[in-house]
N, C-alpha and C. Protein backbone atom coordinates (compact mmCIF):
# COMPACT_ATOMS: atom_id res chain seq x y z
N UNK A 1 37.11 26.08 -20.22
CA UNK A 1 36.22 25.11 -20.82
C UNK A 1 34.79 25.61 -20.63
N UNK A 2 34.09 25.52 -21.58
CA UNK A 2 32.62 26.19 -21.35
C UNK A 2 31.66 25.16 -21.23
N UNK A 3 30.57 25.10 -20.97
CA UNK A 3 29.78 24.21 -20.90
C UNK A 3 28.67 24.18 -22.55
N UNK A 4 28.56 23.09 -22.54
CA UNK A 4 27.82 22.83 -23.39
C UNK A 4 26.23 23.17 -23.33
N UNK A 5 25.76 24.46 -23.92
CA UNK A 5 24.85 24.94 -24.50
C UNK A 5 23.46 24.44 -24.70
N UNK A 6 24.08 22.77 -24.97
CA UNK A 6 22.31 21.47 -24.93
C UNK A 6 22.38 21.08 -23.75
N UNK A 7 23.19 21.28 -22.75
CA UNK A 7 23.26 20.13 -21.54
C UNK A 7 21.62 20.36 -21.21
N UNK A 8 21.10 21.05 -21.20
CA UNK A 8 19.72 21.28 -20.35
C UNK A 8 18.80 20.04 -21.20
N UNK A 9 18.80 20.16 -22.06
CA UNK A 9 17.99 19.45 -23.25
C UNK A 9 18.50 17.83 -23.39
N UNK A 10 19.70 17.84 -23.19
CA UNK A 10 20.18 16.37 -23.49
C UNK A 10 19.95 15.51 -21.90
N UNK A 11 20.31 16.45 -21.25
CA UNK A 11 19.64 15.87 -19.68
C UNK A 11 18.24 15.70 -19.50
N UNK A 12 17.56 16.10 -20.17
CA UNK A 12 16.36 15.98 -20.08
C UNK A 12 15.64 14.93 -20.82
N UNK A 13 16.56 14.49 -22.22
CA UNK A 13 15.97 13.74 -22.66
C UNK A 13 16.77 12.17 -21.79
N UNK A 14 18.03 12.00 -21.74
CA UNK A 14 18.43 10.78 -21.20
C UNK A 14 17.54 11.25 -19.48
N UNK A 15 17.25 11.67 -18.68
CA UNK A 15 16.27 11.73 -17.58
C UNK A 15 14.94 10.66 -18.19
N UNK A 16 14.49 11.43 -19.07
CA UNK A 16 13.16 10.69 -19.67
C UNK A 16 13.37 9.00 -20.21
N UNK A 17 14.41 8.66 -20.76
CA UNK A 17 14.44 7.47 -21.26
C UNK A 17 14.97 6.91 -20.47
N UNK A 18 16.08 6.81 -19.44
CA UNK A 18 16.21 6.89 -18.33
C UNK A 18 14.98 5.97 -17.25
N UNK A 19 13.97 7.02 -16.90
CA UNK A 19 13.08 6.95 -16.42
C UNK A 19 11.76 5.58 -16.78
N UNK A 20 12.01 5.68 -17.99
CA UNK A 20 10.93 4.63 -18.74
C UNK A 20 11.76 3.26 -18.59
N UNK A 21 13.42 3.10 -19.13
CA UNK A 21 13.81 1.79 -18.66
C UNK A 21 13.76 1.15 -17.40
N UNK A 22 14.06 2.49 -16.38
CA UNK A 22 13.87 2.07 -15.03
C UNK A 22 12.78 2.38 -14.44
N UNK A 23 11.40 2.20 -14.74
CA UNK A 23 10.19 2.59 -14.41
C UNK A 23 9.73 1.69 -12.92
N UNK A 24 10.45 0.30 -12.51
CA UNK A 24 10.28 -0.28 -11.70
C UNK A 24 10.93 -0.22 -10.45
N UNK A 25 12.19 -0.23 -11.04
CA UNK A 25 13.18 -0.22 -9.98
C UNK A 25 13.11 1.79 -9.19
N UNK A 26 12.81 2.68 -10.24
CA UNK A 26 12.20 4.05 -9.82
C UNK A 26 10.69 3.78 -8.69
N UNK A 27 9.78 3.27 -8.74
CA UNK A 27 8.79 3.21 -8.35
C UNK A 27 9.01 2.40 -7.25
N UNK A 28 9.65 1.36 -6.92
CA UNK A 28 10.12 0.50 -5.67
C UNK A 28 10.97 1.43 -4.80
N UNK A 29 12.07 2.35 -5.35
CA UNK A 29 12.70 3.45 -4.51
C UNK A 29 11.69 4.24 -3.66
N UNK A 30 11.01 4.74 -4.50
CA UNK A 30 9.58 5.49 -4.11
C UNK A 30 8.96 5.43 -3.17
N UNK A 31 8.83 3.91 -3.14
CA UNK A 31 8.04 3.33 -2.00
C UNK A 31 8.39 2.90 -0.90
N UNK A 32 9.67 2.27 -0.83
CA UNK A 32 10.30 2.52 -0.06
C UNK A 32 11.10 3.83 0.96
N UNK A 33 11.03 4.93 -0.11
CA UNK A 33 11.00 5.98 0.77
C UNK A 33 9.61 6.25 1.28
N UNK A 34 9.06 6.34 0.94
CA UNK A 34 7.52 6.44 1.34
C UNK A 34 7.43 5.83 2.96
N UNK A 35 7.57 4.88 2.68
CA UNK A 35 7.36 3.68 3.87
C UNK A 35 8.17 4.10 5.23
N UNK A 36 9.64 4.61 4.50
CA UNK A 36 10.31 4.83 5.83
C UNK A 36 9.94 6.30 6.49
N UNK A 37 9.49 6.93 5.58
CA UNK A 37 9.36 8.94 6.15
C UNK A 37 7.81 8.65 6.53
N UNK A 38 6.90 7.78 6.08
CA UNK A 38 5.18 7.80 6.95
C UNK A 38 5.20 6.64 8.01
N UNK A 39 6.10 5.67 7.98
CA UNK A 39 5.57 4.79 8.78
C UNK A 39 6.95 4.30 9.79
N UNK A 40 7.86 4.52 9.55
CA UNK A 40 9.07 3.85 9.76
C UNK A 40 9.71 2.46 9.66
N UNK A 41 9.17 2.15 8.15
CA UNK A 41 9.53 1.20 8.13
C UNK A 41 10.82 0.59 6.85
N UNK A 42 11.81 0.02 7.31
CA UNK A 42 12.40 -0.46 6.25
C UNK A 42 11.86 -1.45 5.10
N UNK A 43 12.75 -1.95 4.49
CA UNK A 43 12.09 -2.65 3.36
C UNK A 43 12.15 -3.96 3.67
N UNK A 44 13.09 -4.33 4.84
CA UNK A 44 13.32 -5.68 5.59
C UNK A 44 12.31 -5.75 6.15
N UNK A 45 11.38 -4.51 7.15
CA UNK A 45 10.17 -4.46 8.05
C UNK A 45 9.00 -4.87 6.81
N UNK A 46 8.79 -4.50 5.94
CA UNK A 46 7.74 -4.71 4.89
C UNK A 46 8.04 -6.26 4.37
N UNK A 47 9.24 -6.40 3.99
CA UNK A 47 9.59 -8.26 3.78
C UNK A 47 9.05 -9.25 5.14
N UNK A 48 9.63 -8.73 6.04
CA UNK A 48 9.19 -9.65 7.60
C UNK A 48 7.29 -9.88 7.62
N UNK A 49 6.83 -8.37 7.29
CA UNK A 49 5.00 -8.10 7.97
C UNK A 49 4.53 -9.53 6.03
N UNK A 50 5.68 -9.38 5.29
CA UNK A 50 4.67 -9.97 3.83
C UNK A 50 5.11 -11.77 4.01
N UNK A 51 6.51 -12.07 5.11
CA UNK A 51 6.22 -13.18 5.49
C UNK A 51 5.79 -13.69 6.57
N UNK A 52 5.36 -12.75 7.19
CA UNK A 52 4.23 -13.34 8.79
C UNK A 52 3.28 -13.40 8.20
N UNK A 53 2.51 -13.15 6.63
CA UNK A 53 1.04 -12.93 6.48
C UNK A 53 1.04 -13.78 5.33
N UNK A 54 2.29 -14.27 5.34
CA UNK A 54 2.00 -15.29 3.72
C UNK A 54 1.77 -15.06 2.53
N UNK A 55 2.25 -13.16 2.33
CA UNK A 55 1.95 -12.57 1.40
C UNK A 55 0.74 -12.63 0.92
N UNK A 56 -0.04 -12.40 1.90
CA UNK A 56 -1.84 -12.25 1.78
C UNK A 56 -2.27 -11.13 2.77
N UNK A 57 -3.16 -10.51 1.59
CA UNK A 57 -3.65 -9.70 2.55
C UNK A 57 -4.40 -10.07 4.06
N UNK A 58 -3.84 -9.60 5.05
CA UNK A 58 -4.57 -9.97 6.27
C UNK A 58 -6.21 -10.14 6.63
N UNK A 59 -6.72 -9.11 5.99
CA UNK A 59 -7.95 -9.56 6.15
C UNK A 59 -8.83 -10.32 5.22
N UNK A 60 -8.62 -10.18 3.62
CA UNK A 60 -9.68 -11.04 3.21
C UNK A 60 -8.55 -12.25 2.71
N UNK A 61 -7.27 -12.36 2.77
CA UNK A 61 -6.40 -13.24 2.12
C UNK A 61 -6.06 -13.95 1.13
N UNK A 62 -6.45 -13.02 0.69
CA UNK A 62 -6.17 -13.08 -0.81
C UNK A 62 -4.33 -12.25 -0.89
N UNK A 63 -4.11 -13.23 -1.81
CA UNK A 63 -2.43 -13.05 -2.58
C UNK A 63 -2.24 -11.79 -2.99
N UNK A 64 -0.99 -11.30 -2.45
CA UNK A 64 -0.45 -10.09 -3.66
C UNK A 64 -0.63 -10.23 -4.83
N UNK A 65 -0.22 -11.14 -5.09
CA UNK A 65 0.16 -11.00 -7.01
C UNK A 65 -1.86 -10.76 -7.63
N UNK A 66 -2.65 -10.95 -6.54
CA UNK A 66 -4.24 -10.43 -7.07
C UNK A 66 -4.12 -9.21 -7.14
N UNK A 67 -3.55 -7.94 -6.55
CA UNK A 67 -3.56 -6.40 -6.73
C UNK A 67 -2.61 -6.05 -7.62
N UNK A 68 -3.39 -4.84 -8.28
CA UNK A 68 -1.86 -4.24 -9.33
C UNK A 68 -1.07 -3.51 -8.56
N UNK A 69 -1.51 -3.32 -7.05
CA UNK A 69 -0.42 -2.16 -6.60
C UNK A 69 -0.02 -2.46 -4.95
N UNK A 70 -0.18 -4.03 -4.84
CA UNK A 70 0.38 -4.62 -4.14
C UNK A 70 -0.41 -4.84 -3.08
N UNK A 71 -0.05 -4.55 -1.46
CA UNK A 71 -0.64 -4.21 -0.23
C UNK A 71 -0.14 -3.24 0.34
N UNK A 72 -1.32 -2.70 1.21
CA UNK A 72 -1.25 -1.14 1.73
C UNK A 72 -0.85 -1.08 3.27
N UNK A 73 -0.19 -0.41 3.86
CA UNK A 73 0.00 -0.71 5.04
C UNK A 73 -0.33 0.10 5.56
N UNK A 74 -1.31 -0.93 6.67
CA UNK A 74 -2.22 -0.66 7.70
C UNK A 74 -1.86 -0.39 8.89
N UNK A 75 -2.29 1.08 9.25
CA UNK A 75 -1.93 1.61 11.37
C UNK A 75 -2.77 2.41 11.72
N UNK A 76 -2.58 2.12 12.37
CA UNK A 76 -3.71 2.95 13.84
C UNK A 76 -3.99 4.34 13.66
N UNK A 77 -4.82 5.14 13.21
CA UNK A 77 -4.45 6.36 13.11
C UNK A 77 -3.96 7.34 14.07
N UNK A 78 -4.44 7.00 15.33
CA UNK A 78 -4.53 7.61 16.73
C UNK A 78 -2.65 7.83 16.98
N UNK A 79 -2.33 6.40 17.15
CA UNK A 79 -0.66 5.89 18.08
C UNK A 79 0.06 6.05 16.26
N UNK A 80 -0.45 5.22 15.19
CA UNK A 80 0.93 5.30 14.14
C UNK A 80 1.50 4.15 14.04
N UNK A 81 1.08 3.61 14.58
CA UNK A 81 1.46 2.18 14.99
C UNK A 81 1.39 1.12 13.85
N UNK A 82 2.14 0.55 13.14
CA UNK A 82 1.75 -0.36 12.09
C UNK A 82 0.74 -1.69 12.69
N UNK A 83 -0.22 -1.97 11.76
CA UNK A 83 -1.13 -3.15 12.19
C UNK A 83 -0.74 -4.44 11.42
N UNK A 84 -0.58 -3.96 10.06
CA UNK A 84 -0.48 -5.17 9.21
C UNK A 84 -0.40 -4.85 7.56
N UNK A 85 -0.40 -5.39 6.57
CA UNK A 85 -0.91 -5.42 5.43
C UNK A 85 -1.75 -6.14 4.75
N UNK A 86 -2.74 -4.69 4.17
CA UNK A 86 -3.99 -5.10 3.55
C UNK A 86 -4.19 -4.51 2.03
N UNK A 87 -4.92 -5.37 1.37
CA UNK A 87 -5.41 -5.22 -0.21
C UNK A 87 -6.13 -3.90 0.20
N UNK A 88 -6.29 -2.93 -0.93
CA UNK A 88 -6.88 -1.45 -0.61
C UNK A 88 -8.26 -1.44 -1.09
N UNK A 89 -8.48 -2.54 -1.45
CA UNK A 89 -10.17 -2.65 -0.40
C UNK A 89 -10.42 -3.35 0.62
N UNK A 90 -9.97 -3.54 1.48
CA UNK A 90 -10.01 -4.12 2.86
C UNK A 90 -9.30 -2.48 3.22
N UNK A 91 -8.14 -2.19 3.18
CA UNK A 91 -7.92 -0.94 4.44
C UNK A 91 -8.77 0.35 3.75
N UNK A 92 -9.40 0.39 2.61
CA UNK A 92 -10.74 1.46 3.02
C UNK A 92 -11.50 1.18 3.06
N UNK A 93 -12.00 -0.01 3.51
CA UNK A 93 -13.03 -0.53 4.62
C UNK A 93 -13.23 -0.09 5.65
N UNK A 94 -12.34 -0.51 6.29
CA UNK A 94 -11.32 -0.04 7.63
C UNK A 94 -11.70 1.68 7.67
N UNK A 95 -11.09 2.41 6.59
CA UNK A 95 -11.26 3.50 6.67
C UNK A 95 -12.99 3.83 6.54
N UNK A 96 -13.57 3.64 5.91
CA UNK A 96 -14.77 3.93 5.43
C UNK A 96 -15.22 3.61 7.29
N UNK A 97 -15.03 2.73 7.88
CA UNK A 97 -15.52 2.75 8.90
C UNK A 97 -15.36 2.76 10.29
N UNK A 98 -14.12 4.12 9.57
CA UNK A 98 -13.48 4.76 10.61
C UNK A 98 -12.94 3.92 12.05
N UNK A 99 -12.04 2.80 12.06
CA UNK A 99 -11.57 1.87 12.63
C UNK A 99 -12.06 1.63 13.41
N UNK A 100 -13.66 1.82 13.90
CA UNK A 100 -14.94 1.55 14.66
C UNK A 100 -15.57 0.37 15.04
N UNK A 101 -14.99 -0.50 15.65
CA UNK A 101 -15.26 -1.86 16.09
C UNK A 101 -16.82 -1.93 16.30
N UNK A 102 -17.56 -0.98 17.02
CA UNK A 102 -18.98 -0.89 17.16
C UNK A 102 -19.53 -0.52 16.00
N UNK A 103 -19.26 0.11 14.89
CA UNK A 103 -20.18 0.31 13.61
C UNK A 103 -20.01 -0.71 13.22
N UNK A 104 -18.42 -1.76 12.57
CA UNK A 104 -18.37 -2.99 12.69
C UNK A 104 -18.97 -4.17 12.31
N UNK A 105 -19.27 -4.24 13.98
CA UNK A 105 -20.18 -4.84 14.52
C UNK A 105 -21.25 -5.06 14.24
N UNK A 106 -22.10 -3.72 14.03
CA UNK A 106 -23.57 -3.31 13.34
C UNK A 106 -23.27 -3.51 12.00
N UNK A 107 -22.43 -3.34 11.67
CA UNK A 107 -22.88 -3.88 9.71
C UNK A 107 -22.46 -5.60 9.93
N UNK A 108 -21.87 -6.27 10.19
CA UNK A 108 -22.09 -7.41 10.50
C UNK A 108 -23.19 -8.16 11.14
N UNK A 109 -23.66 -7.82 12.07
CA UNK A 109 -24.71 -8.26 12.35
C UNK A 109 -26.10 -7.73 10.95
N UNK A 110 -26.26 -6.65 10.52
CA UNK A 110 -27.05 -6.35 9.53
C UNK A 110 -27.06 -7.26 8.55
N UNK A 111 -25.16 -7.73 7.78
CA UNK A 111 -25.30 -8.60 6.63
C UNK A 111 -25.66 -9.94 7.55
N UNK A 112 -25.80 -10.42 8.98
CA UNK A 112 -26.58 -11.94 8.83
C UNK A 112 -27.59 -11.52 8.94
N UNK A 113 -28.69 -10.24 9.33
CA UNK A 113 -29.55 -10.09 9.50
C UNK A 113 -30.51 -10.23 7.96
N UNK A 114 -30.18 -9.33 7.24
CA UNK A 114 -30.13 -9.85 6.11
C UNK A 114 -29.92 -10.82 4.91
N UNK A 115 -29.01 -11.39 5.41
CA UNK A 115 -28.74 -12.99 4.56
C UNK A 115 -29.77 -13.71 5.26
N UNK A 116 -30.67 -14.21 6.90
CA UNK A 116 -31.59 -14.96 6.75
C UNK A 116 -32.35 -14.07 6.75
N UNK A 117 -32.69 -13.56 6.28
CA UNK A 117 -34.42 -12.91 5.61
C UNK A 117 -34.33 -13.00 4.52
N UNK A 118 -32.96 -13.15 3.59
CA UNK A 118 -33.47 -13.47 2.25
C UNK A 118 -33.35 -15.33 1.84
N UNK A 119 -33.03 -15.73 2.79
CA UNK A 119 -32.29 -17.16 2.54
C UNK A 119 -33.22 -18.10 2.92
């Protein structure tokens, strides 16, 4: 029995259409591998951290269903340690300020410093 000559081509096209019907359920696999090979977490661990937080991002709390690409999960860079989940402008916040409780600090105190001098 020989093999068929298009297989390369016909696999490629049912791959592609394939791919587009299951564009969601592909992209949730994804992420879920993702989750377990960077962070160790299952998809039960990501269900548990999205109902301890009320499915809000932890820091400014605002709802999932406000991001197109959900919440980002937040750890320690140092230990690896998961912290929580955050909207990905809140954890590159975080990043932008290099998880620095004392810079922080100083831009907080700056924005009241600033809100009464203009207020």
């Amino acid at each position: 029995m020989r093999a068929d000559p298009k297989y390369k081509e016909k696999k490629a096209a049912y791959d592609k259409v394939y791919g587009q019907v299951h564009r969601d359920r592909i992209r949730q696999r994804q992420r879920e591998y993702y989750w377990m090979k960077k962070y160790g977490l299952t998809p039960e661990d990501v269900y548990n951290l999205l109902e301890k937080q009320s499915c809000c991002c932890e820091i400014c709390g605002l709802p999932i269903y406000a991001f197109d690409k959900g919440l980002c999960v937040d750890h320690n860079h140092e230990t690896g340690e998961v912290r929580g989940l955050l909207c990905s402008n809140c954890n590159s916040g975080l990043g932008m300020f290099k998880d620095n409780i004392n810079i922080m600090e100083n831009a907080i105190e700056y924005l009241e410093r600033s809100n009464h001098a203009s207020g």
